[in-house]
Every structure is written in structure tokens, then in C-alpha cells.
C-alpha atoms as a PDB file:
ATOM      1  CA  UNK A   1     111.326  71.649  89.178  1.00  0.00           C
ATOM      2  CA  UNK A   2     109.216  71.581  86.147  1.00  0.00           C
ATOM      3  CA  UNK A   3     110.566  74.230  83.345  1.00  0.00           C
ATOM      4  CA  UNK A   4     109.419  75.296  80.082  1.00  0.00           C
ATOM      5  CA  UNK A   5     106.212  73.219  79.462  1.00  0.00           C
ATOM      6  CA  UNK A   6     103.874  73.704  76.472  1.00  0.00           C
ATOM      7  CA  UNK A   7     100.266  72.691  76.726  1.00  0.00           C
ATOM      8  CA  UNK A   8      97.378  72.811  73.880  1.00  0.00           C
ATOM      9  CA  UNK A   9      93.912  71.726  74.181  1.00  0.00           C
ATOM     10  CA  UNK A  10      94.405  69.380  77.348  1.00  0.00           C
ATOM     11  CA  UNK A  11      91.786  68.682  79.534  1.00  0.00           C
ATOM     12  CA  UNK A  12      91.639  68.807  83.670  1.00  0.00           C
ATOM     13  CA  UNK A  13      95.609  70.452  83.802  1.00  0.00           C
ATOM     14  CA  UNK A  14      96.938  70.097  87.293  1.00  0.00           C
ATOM     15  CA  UNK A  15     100.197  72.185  88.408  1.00  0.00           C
ATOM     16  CA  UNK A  16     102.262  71.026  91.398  1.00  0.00           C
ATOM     17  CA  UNK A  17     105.517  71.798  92.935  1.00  0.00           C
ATOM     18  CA  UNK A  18     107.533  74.318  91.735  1.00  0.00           C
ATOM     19  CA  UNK A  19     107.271  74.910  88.336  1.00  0.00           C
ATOM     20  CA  UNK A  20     108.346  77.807  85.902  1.00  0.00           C
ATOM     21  CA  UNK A  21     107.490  78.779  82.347  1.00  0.00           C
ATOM     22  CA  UNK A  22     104.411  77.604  81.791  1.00  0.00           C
ATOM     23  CA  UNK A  23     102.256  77.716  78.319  1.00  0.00           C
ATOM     24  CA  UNK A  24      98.644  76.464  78.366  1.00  0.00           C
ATOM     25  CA  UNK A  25      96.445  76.915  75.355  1.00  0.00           C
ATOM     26  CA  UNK A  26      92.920  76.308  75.515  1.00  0.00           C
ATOM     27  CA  UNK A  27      92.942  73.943  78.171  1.00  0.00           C
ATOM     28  CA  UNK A  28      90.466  73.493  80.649  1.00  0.00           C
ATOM     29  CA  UNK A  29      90.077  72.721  83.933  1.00  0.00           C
ATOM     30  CA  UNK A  30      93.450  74.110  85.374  1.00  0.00           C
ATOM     31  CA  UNK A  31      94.357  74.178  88.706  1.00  0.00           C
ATOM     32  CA  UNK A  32      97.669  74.996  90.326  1.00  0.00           C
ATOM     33  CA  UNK A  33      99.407  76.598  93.330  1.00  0.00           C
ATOM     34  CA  UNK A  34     101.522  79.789  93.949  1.00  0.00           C
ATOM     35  CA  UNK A  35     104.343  78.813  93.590  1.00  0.00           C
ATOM     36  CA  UNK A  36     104.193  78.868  89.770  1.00  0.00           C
ATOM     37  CA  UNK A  37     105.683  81.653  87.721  1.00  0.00           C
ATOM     38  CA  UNK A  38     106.404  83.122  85.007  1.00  0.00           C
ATOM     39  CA  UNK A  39     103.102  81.142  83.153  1.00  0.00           C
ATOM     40  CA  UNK A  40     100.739  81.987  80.603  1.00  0.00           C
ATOM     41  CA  UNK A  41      96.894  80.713  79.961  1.00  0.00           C
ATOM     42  CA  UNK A  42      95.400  81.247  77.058  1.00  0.00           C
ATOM     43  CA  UNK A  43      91.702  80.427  76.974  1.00  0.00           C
ATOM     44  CA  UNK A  44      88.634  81.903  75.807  1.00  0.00           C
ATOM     45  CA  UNK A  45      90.901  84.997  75.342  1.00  0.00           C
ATOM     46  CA  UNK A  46      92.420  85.527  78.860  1.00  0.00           C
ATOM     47  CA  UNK A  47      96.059  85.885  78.929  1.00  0.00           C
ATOM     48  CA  UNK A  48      97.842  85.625  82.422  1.00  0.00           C
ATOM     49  CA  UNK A  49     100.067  87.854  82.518  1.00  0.00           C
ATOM     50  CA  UNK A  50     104.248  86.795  83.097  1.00  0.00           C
ATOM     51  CA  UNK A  51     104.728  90.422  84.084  1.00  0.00           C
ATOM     52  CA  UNK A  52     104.982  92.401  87.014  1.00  0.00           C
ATOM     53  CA  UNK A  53     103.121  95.185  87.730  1.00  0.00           C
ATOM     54  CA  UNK A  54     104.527  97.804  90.502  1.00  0.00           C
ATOM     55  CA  UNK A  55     101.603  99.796  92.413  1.00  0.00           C
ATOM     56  CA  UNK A  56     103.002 102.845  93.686  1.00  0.00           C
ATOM     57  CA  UNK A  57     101.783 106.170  94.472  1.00  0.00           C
ATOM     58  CA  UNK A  58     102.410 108.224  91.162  1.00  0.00           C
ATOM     59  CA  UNK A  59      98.415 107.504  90.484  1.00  0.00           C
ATOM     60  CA  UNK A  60      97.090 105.587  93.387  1.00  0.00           C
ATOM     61  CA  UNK A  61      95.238 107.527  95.913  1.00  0.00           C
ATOM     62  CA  UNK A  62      92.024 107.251  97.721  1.00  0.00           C
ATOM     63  CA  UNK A  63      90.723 109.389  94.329  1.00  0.00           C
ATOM     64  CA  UNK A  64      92.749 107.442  91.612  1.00  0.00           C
ATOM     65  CA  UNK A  65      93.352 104.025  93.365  1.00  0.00           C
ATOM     66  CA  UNK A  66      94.680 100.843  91.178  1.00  0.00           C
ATOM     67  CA  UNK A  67      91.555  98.528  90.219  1.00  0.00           C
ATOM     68  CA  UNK A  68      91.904  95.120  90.723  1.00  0.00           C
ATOM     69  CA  UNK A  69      89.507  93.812  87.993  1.00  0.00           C
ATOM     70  CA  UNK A  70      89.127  89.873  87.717  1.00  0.00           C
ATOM     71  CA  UNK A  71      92.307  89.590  85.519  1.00  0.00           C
ATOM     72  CA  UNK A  72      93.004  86.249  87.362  1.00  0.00           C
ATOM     73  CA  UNK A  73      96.766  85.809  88.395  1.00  0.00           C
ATOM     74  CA  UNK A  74      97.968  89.270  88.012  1.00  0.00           C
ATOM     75  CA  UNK A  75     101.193  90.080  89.790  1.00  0.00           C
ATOM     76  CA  UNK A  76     102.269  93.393  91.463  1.00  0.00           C
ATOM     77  CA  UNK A  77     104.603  94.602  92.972  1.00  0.00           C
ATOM     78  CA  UNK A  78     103.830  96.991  95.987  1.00  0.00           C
ATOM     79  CA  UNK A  79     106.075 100.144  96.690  1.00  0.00           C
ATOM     80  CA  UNK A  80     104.850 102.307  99.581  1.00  0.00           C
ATOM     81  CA  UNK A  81     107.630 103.981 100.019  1.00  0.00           C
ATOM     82  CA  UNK A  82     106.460 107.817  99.068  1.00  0.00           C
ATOM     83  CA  UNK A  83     102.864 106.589 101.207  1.00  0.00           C
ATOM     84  CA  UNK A  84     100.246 104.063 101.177  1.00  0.00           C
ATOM     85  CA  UNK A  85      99.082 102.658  98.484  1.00  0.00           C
ATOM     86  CA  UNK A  86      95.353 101.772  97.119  1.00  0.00           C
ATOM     87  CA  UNK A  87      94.164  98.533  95.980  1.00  0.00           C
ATOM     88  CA  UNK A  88      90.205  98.622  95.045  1.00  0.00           C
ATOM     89  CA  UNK A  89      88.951  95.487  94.219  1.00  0.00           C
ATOM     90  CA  UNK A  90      85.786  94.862  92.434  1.00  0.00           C
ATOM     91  CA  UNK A  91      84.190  91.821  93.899  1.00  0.00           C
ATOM     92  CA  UNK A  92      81.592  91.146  91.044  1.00  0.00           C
ATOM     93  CA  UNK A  93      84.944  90.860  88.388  1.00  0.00           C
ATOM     94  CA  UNK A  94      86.981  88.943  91.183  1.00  0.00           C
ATOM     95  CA  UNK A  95      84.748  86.343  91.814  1.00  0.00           C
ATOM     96  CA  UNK A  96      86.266  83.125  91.581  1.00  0.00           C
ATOM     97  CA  UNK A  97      89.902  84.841  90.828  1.00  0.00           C
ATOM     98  CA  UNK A  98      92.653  85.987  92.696  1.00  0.00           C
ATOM     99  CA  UNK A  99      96.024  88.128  92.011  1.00  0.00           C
ATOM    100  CA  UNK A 100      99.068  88.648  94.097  1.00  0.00           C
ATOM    101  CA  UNK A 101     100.678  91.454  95.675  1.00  0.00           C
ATOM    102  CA  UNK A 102     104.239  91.777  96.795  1.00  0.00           C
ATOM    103  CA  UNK A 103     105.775  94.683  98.788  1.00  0.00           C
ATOM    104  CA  UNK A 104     108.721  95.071  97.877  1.00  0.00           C
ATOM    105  CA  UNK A 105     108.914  98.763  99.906  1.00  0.00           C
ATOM    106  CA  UNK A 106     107.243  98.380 103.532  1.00  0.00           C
ATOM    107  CA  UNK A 107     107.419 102.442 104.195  1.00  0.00           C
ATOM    108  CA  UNK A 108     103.979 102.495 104.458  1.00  0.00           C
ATOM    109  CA  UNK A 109     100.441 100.646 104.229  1.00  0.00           C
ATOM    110  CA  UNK A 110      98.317  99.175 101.611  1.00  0.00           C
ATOM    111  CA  UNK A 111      94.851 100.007 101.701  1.00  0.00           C
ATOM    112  CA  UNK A 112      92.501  97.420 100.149  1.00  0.00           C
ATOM    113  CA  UNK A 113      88.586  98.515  99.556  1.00  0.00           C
ATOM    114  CA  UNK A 114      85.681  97.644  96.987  1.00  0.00           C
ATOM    115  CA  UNK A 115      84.195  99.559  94.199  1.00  0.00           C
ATOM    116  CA  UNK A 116      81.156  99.881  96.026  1.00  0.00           C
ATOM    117  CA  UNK A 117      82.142  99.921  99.480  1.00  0.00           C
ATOM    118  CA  UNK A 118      80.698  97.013 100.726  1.00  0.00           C
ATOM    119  CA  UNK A 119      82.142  93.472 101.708  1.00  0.00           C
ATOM    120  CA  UNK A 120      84.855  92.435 104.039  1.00  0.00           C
ATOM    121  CA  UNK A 121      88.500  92.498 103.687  1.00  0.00           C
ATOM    122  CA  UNK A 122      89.601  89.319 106.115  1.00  0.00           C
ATOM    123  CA  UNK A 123      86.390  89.650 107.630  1.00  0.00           C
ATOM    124  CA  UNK A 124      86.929  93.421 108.726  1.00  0.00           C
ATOM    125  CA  UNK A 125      84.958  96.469 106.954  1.00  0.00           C
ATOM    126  CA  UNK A 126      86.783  97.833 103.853  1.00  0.00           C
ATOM    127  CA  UNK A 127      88.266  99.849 103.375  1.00  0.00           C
ATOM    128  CA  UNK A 128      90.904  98.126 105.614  1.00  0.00           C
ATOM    129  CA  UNK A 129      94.309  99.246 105.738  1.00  0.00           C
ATOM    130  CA  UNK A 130      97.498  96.480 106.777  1.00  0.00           C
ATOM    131  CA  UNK A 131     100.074  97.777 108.396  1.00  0.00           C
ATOM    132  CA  UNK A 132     103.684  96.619 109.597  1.00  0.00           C
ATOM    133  CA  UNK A 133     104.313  95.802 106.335  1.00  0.00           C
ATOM    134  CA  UNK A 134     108.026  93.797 105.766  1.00  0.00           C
ATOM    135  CA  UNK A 135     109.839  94.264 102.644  1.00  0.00           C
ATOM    136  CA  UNK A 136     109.451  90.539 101.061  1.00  0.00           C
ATOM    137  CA  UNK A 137     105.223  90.145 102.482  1.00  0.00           C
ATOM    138  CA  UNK A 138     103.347  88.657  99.575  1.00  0.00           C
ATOM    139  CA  UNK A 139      99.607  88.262  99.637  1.00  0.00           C
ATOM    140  CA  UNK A 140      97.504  86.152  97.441  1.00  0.00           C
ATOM    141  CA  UNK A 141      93.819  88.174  97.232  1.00  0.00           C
ATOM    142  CA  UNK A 142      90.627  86.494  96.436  1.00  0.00           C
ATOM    143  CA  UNK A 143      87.475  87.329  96.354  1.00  0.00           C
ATOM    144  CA  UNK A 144      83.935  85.136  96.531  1.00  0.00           C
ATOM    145  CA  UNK A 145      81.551  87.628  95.112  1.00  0.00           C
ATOM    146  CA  UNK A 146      80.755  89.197  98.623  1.00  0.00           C
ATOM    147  CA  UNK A 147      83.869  89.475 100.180  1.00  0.00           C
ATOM    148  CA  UNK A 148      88.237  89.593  99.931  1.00  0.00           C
ATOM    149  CA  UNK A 149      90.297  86.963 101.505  1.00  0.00           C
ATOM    150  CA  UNK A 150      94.051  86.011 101.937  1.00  0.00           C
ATOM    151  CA  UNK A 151      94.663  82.748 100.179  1.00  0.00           C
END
């Protein structure tokens, strides 16, 4: 496993394997897989976050869902155990990005829609709720501009 690796101004970055702590300063043309963590990118601003969020219920509701807002490889961590929780993803600021969800209570659903309504989650109309959640489920969430998809 790769640990603890600093990176400034490379070009065409490629992450494999399992690798943890992870620093890269304007570089370009990243890619990697999910089974990074704990990294940072720092490039025209954007800062992945090395955090975990938890979505809960205290002010997520089909009135005052999360947003899911193109902040590409943000982590959260799903409890659904006081009901289900709202995810509403806005597929213009998603495009191209992705972030990951991880139940970590399976008491309930998750119930992913759009900021406008429109678009498919997994090919089904949002909003779309998944059920027979398992504590431990993690789902990677990206969007092409028109529609949400598992990756």
C-alpha cells in the first residue's frame, strides 16, 4: 500500500491499488479508484475533502434535503436510523463528478432526487428511494449531466 505521498505540479497523476494519504497540488490529469482515502487535491481551488460527512435526519427531509453539489469526492456517511434520509443531487454541478455514500445505519431508506426533478436515478424516475439497506452498503454516485449512476 502506498502511504503518505506528496505531489506538486505533476502532470497525467494515476492512483492504483490501495493507497492512503494522498497530497496533490496543482496537478493535472488525475485519475484514481475508490479505494483511495484519506486524499487531498488541490487545483484551481478545489479541495477534496479527507472528512466525513454524516447525513442524517436532524435537517434532511423532502423540504430541507442534503445537496449534493459537484464537490467531487465528498464522503458521507449515511444514518437512517430516526427515517430516511434525502440526497438531492444537482446534475448540472455533478457532471463529470461523483461522491460516496456509506450507511453506516440501515433503519431506513435513502432517497436520491434532482434539483429539478428530472433525470434518472439507475435508470428509474427520481426521486427513487433504495431500500434493504445493510449497515456497511457504500455507493459511489455519479452523474453525466442528464442522469445519476452507481459507479
Amino acid at each position: 500500500m502506498a502511504r503518505n505521498i506528496n505531489l506538486l505540479g505533476c502532470i497525467k497523476v494515476i492512483v492504483s491499488g490501495e493507497s492512503e494519504d494522498i497530497t496533490l497540488i496543482n496537478c493535472s490529469g488525475f485519475t484514481g479508484n475508490a479505494s483511495m482515502n484519506r486524499f487531498t487535491y488541490i487545483n484551481n481551488g478545489r479541495v477534496l475533502g479527507n472528512i466525513w460527512n454524516t447525513l442524517d435526519t436532524s435537517n434532511a427531509d423532502a423540504s430541507s434535503p442534503y445537496p449534493m453539489d459537484g464537490l467531487d469526492g465528498n464522503k458521507y456517511k449515511v444514518d437512517t436510523s430516526l427515517g430516511d434520509v434525502y440526497v438531492v443531487c444537482d446534475l448540472e454541478k455533478l457532471n463529470g463528478t461523483h461522491f460516496w455514500l456509506k450507511v453506516i445505519d440501515a433503519t431506513n431508506n435513502i432517497v436520491i432526487t434532482t434539483t429539478d426533478g428530472t433525470g434518472n436515478f439507475e435508470f428509474n424516475a427520481v426521486p427513487y428511494t433504495i431500500t434493504g439497506l445493510v449497515q456497511g452498503d457504500s455507493f459511489t454516485i455519479s452523474s453525466d449531466g442528464t442522469d445519476l449512476f452507481i459507479i
